[in-house]
ModelCIF file with pLDDT and N, C-alpha, C, O atoms, coordinates in Angstrom:
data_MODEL
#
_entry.id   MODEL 
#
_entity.id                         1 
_entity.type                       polymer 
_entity.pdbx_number_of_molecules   1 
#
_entity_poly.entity_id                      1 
_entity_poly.type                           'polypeptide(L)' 
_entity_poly.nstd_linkage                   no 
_entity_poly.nstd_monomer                   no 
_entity_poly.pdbx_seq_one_letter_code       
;(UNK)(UNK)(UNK)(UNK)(UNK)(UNK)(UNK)(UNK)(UNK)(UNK)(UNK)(UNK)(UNK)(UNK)(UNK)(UNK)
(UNK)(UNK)(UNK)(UNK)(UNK)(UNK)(UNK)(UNK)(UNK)(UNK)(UNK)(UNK)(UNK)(UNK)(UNK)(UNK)
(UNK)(UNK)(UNK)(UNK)(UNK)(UNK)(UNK)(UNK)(UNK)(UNK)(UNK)(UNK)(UNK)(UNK)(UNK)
;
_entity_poly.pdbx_seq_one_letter_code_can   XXXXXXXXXXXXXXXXXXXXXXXXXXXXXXXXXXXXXXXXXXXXXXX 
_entity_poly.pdbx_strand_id                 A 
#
loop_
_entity_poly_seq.entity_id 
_entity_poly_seq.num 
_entity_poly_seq.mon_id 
_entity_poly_seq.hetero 
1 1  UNK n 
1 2  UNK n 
1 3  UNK n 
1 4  UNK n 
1 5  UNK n 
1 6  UNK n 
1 7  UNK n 
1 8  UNK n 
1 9  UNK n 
1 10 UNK n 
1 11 UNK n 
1 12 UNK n 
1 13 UNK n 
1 14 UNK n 
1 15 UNK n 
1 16 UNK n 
1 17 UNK n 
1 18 UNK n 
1 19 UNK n 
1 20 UNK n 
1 21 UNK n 
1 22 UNK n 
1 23 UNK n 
1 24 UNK n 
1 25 UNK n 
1 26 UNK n 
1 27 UNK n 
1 28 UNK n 
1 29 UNK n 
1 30 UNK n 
1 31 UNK n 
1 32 UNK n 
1 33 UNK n 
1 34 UNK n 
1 35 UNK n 
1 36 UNK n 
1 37 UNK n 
1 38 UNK n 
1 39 UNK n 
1 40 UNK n 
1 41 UNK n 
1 42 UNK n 
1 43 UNK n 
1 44 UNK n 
1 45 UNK n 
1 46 UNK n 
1 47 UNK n 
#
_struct_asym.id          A 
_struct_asym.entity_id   1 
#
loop_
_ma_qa_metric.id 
_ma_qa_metric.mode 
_ma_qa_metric.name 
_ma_qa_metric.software_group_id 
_ma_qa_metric.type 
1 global pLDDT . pLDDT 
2 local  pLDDT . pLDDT 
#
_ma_qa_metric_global.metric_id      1 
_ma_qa_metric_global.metric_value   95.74 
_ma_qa_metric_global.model_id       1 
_ma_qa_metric_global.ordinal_id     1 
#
loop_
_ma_qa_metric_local.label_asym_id 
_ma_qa_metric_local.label_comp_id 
_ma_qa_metric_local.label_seq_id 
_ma_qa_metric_local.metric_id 
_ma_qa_metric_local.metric_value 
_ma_qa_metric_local.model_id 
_ma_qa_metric_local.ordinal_id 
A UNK 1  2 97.00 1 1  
A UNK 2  2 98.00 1 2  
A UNK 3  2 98.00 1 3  
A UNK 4  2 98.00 1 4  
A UNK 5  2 98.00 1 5  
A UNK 6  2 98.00 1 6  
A UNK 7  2 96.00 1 7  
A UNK 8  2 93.00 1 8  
A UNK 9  2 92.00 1 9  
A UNK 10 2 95.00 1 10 
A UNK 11 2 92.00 1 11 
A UNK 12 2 93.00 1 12 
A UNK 13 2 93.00 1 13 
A UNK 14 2 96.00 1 14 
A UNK 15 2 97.00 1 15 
A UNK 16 2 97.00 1 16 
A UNK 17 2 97.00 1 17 
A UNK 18 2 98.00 1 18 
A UNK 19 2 98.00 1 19 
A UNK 20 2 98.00 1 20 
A UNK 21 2 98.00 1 21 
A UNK 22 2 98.00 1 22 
A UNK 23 2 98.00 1 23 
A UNK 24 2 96.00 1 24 
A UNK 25 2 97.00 1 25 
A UNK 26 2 97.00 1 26 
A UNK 27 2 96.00 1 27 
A UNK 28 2 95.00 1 28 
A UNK 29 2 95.00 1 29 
A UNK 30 2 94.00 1 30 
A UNK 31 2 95.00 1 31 
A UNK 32 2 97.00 1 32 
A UNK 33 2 98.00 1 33 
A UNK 34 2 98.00 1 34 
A UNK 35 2 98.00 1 35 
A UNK 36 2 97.00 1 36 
A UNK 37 2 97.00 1 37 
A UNK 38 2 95.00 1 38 
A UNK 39 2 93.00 1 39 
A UNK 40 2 93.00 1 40 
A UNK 41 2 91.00 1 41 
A UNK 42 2 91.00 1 42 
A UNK 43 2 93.00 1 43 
A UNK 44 2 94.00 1 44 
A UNK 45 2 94.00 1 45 
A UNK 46 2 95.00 1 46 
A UNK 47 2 95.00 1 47 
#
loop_
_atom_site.group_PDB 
_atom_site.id 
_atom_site.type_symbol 
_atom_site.label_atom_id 
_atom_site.label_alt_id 
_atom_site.label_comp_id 
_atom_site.label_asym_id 
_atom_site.label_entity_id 
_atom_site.label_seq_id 
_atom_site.pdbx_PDB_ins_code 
_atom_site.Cartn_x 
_atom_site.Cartn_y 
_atom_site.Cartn_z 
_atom_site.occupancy 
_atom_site.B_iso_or_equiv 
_atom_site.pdbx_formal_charge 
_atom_site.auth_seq_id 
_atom_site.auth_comp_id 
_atom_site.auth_asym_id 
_atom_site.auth_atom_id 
_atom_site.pdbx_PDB_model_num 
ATOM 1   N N  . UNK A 1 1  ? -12.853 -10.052 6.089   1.00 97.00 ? 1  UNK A N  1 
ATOM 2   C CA . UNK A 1 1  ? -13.020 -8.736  6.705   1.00 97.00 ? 1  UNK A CA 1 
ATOM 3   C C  . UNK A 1 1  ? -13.068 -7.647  5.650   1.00 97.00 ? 1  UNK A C  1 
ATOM 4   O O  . UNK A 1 1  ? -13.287 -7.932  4.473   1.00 97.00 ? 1  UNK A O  1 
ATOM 5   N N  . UNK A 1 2  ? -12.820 -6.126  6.148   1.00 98.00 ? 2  UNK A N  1 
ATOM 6   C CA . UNK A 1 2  ? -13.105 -5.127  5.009   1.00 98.00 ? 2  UNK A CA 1 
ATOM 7   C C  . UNK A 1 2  ? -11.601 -5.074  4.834   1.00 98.00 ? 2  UNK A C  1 
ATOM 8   O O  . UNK A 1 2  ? -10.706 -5.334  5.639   1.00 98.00 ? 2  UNK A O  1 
ATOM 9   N N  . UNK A 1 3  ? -11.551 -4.635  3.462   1.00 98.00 ? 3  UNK A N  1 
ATOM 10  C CA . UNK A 1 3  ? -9.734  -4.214  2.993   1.00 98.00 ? 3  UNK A CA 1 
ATOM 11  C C  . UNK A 1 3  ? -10.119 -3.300  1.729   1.00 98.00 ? 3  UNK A C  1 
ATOM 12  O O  . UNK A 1 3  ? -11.097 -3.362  0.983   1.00 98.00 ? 3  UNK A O  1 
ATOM 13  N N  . UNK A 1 4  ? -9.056  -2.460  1.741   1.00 98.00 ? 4  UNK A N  1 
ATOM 14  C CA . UNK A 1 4  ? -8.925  -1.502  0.505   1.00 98.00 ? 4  UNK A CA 1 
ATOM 15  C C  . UNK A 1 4  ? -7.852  -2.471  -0.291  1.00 98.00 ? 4  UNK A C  1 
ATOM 16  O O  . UNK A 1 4  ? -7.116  -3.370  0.115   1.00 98.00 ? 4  UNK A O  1 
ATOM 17  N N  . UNK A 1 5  ? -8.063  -1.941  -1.515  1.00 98.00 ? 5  UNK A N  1 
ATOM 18  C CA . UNK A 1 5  ? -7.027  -2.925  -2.634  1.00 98.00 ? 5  UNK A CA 1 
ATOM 19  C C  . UNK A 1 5  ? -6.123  -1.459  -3.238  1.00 98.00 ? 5  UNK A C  1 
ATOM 20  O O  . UNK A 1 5  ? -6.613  -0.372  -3.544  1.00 98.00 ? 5  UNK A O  1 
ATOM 21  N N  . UNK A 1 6  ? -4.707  -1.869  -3.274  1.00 98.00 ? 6  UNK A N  1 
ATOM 22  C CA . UNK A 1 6  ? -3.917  -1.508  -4.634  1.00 98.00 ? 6  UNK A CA 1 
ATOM 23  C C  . UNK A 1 6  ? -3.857  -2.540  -5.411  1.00 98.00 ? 6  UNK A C  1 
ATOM 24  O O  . UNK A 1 6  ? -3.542  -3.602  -4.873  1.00 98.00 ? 6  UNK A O  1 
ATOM 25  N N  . UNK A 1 7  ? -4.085  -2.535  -6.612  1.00 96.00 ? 7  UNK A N  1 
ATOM 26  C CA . UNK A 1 7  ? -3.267  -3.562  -7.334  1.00 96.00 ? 7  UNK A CA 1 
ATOM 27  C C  . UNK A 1 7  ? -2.676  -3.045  -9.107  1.00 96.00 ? 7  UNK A C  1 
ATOM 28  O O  . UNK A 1 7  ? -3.539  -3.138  -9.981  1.00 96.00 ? 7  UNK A O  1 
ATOM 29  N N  . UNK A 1 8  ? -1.875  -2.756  -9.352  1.00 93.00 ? 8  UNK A N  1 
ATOM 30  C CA . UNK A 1 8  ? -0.984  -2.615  -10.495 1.00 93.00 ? 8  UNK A CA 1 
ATOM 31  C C  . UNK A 1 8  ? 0.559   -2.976  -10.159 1.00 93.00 ? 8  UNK A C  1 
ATOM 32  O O  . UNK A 1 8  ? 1.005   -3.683  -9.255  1.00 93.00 ? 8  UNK A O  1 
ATOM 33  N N  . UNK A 1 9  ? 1.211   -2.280  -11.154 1.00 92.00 ? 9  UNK A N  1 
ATOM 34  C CA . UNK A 1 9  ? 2.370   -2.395  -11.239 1.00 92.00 ? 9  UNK A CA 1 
ATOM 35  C C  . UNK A 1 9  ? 3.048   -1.625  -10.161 1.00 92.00 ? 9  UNK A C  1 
ATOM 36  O O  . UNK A 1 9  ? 2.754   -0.444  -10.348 1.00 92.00 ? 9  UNK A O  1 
ATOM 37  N N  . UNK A 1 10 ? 3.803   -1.740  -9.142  1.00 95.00 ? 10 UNK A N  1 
ATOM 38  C CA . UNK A 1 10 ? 4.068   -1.112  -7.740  1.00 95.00 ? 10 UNK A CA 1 
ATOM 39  C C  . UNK A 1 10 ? 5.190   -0.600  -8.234  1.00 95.00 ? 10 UNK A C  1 
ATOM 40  O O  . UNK A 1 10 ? 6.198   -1.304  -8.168  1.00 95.00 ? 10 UNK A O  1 
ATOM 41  N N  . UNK A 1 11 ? 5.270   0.616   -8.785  1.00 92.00 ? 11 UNK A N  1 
ATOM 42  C CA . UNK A 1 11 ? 6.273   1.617   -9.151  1.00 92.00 ? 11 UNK A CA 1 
ATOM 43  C C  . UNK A 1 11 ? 6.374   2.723   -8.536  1.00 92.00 ? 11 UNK A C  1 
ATOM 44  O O  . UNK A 1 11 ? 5.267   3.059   -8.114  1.00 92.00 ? 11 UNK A O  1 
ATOM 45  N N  . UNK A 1 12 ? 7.528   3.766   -8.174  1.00 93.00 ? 12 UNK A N  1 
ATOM 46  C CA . UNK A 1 12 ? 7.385   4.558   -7.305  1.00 93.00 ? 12 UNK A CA 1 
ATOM 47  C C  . UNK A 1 12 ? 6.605   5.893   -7.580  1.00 93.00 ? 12 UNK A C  1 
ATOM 48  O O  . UNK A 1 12 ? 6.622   6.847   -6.803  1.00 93.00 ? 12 UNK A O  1 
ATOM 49  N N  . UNK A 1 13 ? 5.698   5.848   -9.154  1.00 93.00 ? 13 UNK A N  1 
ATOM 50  C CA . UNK A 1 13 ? 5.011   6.695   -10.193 1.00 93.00 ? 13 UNK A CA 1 
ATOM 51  C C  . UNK A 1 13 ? 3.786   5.997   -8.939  1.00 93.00 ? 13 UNK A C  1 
ATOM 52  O O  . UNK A 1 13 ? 3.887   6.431   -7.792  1.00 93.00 ? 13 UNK A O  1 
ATOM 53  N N  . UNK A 1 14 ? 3.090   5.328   -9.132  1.00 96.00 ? 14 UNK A N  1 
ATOM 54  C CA . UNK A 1 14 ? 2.309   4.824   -7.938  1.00 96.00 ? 14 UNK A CA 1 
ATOM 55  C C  . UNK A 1 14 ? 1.910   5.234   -6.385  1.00 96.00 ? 14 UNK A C  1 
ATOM 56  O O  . UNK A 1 14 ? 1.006   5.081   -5.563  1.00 96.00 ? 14 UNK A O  1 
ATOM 57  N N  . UNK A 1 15 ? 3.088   5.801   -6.532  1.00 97.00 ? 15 UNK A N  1 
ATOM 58  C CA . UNK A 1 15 ? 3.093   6.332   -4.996  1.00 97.00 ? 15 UNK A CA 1 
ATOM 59  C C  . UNK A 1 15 ? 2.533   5.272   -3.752  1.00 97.00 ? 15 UNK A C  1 
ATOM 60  O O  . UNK A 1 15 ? 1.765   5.587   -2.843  1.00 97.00 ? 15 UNK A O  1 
ATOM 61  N N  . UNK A 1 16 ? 3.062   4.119   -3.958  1.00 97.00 ? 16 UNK A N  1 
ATOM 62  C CA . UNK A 1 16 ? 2.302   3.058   -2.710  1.00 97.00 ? 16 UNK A CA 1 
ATOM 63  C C  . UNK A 1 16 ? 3.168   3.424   -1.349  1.00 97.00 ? 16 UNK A C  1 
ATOM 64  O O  . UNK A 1 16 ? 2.855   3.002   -0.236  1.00 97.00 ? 16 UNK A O  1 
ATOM 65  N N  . UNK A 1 17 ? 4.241   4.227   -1.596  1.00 97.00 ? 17 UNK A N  1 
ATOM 66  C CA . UNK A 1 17 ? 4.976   4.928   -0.440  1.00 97.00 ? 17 UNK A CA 1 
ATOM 67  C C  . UNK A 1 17 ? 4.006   6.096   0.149   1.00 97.00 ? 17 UNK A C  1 
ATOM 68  O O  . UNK A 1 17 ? 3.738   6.063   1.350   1.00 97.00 ? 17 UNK A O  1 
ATOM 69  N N  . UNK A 1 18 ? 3.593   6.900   -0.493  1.00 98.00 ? 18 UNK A N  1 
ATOM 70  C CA . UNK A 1 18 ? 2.478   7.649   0.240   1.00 98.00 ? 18 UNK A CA 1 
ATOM 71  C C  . UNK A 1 18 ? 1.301   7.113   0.744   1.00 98.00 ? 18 UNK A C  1 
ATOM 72  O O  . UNK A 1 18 ? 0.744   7.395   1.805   1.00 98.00 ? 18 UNK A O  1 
ATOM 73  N N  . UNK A 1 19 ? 1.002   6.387   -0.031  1.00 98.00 ? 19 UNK A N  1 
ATOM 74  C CA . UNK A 1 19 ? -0.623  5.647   0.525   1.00 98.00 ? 19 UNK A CA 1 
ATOM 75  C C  . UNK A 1 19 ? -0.554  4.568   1.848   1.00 98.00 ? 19 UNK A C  1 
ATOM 76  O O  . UNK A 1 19 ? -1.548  4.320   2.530   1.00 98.00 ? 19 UNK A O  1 
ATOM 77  N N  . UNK A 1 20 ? 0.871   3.933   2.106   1.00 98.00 ? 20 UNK A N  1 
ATOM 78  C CA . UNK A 1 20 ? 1.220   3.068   3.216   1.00 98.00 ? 20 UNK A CA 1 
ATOM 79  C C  . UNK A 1 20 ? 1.889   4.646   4.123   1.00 98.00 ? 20 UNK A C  1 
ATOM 80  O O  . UNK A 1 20 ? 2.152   4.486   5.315   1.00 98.00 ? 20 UNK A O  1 
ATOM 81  N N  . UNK A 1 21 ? 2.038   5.553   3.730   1.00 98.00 ? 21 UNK A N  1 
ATOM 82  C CA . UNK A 1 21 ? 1.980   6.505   4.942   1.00 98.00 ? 21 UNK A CA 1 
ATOM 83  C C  . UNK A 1 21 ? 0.942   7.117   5.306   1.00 98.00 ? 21 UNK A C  1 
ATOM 84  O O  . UNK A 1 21 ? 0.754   7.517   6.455   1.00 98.00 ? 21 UNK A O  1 
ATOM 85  N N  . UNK A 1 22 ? 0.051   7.270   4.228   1.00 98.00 ? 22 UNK A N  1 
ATOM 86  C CA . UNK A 1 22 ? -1.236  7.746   4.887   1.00 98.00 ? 22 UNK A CA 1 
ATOM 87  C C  . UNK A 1 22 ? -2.013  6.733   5.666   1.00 98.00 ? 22 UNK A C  1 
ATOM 88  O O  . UNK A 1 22 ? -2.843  7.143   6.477   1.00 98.00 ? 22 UNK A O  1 
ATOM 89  N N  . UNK A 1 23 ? -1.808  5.336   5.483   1.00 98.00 ? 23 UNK A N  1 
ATOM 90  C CA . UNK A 1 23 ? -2.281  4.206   6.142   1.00 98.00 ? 23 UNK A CA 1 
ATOM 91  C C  . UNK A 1 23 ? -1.638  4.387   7.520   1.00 98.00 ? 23 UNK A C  1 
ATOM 92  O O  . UNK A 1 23 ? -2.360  4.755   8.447   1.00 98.00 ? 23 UNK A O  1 
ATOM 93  N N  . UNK A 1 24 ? -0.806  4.239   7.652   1.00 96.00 ? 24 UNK A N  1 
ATOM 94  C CA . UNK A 1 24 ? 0.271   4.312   8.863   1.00 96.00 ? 24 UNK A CA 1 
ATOM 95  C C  . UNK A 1 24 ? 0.124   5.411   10.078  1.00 96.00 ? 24 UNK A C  1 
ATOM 96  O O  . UNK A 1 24 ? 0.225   5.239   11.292  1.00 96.00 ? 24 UNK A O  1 
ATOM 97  N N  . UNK A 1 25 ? -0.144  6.567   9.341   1.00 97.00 ? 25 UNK A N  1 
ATOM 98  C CA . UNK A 1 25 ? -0.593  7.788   10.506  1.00 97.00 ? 25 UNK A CA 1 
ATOM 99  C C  . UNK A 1 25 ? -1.697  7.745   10.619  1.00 97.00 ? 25 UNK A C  1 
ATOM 100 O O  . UNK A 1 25 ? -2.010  8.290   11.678  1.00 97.00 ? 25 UNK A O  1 
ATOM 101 N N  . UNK A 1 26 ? -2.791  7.265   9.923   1.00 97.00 ? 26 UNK A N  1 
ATOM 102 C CA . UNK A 1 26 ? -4.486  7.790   9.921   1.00 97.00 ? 26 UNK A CA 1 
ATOM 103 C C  . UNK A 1 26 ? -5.010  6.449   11.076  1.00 97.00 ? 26 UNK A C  1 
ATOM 104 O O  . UNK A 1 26 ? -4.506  5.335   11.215  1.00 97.00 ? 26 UNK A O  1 
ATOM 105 N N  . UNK A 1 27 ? -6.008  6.972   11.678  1.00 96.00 ? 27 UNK A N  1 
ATOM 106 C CA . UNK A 1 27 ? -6.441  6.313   12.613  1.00 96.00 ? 27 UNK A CA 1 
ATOM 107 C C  . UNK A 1 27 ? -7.746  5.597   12.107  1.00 96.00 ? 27 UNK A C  1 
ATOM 108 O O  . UNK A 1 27 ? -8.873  6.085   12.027  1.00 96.00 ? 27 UNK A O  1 
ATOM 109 N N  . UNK A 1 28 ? -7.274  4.141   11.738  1.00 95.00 ? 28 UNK A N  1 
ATOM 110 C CA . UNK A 1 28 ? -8.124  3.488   10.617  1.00 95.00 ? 28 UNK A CA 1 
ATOM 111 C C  . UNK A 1 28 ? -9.225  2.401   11.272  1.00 95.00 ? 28 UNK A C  1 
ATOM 112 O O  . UNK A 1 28 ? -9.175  1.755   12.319  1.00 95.00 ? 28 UNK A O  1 
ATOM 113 N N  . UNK A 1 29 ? -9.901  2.448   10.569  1.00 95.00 ? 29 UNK A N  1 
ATOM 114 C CA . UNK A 1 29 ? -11.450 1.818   11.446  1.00 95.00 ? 29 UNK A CA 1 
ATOM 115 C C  . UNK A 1 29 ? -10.969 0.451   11.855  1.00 95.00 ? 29 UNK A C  1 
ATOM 116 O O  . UNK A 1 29 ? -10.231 -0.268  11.180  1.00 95.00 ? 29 UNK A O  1 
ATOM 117 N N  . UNK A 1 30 ? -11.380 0.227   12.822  1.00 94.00 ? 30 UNK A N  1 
ATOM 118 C CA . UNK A 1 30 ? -11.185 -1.342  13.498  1.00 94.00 ? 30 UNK A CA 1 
ATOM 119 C C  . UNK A 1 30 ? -11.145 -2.660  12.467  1.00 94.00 ? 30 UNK A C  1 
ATOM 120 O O  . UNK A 1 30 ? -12.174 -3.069  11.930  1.00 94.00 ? 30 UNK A O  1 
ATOM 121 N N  . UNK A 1 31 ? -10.082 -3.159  12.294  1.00 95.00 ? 31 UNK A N  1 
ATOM 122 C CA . UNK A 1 31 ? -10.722 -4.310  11.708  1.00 95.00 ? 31 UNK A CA 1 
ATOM 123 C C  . UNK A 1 31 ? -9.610  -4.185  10.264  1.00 95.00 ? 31 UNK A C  1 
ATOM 124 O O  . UNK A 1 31 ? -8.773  -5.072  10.097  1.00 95.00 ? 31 UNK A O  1 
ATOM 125 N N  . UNK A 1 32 ? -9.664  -3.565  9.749   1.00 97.00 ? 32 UNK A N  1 
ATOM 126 C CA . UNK A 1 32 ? -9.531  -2.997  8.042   1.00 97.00 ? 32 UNK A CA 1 
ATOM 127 C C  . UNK A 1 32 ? -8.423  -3.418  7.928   1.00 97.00 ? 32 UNK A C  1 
ATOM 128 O O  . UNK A 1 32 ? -7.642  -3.498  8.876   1.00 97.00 ? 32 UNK A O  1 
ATOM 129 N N  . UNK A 1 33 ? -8.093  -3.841  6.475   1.00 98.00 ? 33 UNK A N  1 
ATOM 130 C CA . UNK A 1 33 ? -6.681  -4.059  6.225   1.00 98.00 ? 33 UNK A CA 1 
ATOM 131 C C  . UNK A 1 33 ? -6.485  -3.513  4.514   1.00 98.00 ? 33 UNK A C  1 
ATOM 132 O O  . UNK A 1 33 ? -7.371  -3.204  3.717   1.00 98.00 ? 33 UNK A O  1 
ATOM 133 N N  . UNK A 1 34 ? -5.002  -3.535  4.324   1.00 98.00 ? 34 UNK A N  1 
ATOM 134 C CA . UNK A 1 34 ? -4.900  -3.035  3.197   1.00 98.00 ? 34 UNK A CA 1 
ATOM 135 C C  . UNK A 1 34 ? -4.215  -4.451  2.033   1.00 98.00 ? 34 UNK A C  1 
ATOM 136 O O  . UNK A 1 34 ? -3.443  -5.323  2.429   1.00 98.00 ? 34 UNK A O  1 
ATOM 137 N N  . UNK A 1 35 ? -4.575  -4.374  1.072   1.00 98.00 ? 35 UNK A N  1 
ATOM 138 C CA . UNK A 1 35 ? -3.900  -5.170  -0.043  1.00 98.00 ? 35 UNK A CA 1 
ATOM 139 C C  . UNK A 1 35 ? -3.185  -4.572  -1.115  1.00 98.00 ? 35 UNK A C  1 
ATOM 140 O O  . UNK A 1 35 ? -3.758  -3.683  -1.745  1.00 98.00 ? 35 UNK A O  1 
ATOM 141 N N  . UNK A 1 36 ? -1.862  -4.958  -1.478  1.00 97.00 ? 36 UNK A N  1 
ATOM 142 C CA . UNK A 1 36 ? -0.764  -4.312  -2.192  1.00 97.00 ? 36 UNK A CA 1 
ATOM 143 C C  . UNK A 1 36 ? -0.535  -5.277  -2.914  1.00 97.00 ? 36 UNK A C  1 
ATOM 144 O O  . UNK A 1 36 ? 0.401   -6.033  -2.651  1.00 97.00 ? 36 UNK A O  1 
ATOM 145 N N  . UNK A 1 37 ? -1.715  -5.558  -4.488  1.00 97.00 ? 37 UNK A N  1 
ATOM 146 C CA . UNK A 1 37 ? -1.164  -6.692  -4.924  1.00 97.00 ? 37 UNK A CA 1 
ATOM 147 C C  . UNK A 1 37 ? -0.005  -5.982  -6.696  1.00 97.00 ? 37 UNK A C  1 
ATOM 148 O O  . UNK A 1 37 ? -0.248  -5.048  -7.460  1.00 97.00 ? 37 UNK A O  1 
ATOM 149 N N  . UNK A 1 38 ? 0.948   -6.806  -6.676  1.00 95.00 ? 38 UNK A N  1 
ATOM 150 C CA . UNK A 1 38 ? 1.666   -6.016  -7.971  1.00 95.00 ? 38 UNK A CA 1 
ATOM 151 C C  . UNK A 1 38 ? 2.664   -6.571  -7.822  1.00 95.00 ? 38 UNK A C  1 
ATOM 152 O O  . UNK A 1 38 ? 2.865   -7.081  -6.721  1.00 95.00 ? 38 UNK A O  1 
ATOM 153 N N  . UNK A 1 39 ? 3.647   -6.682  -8.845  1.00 93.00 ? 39 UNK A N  1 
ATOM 154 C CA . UNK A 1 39 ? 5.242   -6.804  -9.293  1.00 93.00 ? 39 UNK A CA 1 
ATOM 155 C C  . UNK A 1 39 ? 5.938   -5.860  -8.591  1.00 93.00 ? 39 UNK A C  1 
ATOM 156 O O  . UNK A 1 39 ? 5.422   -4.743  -8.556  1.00 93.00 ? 39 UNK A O  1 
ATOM 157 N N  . UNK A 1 40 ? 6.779   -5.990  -8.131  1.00 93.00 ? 40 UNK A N  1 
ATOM 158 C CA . UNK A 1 40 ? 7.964   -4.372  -7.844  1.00 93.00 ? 40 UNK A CA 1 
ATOM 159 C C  . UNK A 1 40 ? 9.109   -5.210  -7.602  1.00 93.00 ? 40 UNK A C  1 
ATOM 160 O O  . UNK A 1 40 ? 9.263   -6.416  -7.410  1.00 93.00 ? 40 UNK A O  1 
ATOM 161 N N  . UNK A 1 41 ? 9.905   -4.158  -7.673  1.00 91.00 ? 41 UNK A N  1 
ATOM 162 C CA . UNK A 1 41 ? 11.414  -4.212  -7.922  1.00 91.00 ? 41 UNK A CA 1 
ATOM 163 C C  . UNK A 1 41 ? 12.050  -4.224  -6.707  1.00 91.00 ? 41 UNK A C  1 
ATOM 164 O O  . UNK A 1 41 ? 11.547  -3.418  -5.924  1.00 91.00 ? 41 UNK A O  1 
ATOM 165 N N  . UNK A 1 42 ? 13.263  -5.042  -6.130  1.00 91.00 ? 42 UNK A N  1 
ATOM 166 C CA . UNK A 1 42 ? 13.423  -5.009  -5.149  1.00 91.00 ? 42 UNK A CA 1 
ATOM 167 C C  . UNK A 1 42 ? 13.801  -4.130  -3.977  1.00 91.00 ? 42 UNK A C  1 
ATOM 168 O O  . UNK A 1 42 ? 13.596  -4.274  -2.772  1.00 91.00 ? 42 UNK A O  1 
ATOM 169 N N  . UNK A 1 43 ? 14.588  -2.902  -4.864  1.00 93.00 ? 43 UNK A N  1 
ATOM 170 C CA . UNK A 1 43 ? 14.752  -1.794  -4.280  1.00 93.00 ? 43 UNK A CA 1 
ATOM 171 C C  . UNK A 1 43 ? 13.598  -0.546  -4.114  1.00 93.00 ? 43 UNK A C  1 
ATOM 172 O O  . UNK A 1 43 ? 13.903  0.547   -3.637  1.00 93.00 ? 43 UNK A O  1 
ATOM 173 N N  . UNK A 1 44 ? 12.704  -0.767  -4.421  1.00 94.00 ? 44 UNK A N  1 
ATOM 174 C CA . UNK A 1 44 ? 11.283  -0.217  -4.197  1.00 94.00 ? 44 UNK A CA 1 
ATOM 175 C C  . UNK A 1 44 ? 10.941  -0.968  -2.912  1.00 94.00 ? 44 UNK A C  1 
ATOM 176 O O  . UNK A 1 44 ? 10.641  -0.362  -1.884  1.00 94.00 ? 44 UNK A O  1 
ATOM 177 N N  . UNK A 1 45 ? 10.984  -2.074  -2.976  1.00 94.00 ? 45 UNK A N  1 
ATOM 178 C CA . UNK A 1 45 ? 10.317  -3.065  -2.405  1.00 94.00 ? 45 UNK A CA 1 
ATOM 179 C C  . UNK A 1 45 ? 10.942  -2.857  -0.498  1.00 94.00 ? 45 UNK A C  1 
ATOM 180 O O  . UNK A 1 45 ? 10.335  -3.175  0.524   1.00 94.00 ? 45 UNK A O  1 
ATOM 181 N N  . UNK A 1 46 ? 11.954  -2.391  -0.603  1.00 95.00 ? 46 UNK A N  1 
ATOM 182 C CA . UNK A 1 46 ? 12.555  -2.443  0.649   1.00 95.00 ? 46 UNK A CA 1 
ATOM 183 C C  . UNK A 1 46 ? 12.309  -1.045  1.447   1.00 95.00 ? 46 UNK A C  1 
ATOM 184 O O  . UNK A 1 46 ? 12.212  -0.966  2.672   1.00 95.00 ? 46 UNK A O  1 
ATOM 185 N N  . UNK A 1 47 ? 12.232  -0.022  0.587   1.00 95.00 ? 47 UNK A N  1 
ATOM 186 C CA . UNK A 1 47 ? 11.706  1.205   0.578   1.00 95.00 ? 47 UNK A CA 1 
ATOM 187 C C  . UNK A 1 47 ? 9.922   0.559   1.668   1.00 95.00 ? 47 UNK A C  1 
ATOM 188 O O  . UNK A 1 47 ? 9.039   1.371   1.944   1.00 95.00 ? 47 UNK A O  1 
#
């Protein structure tokens, strides 16, 4: 299917906390998914 990619180092400099909130409120085309590929730390991670 279609997917947007992150992929680096998942640090909170990254901001993958904003971008999974802009994912989360935005009303996203049928189908789509997102990929979060990276290392992170576990307390990021739970965040």
């Amino acid at each position: 299917g279609s997917y947007a990619l992150f992929l680096s180092r998942v640090h909170p400099k990254k901001n993958v906390d904003l971008l999974l909130t802009a994912w989360g409120t935005a009303k996203r085309p049928a189908g789509w998914k997102l990929c979060i590929a990276g290392p992170v730390d576990d307390e990021y991670k739970d965040r």
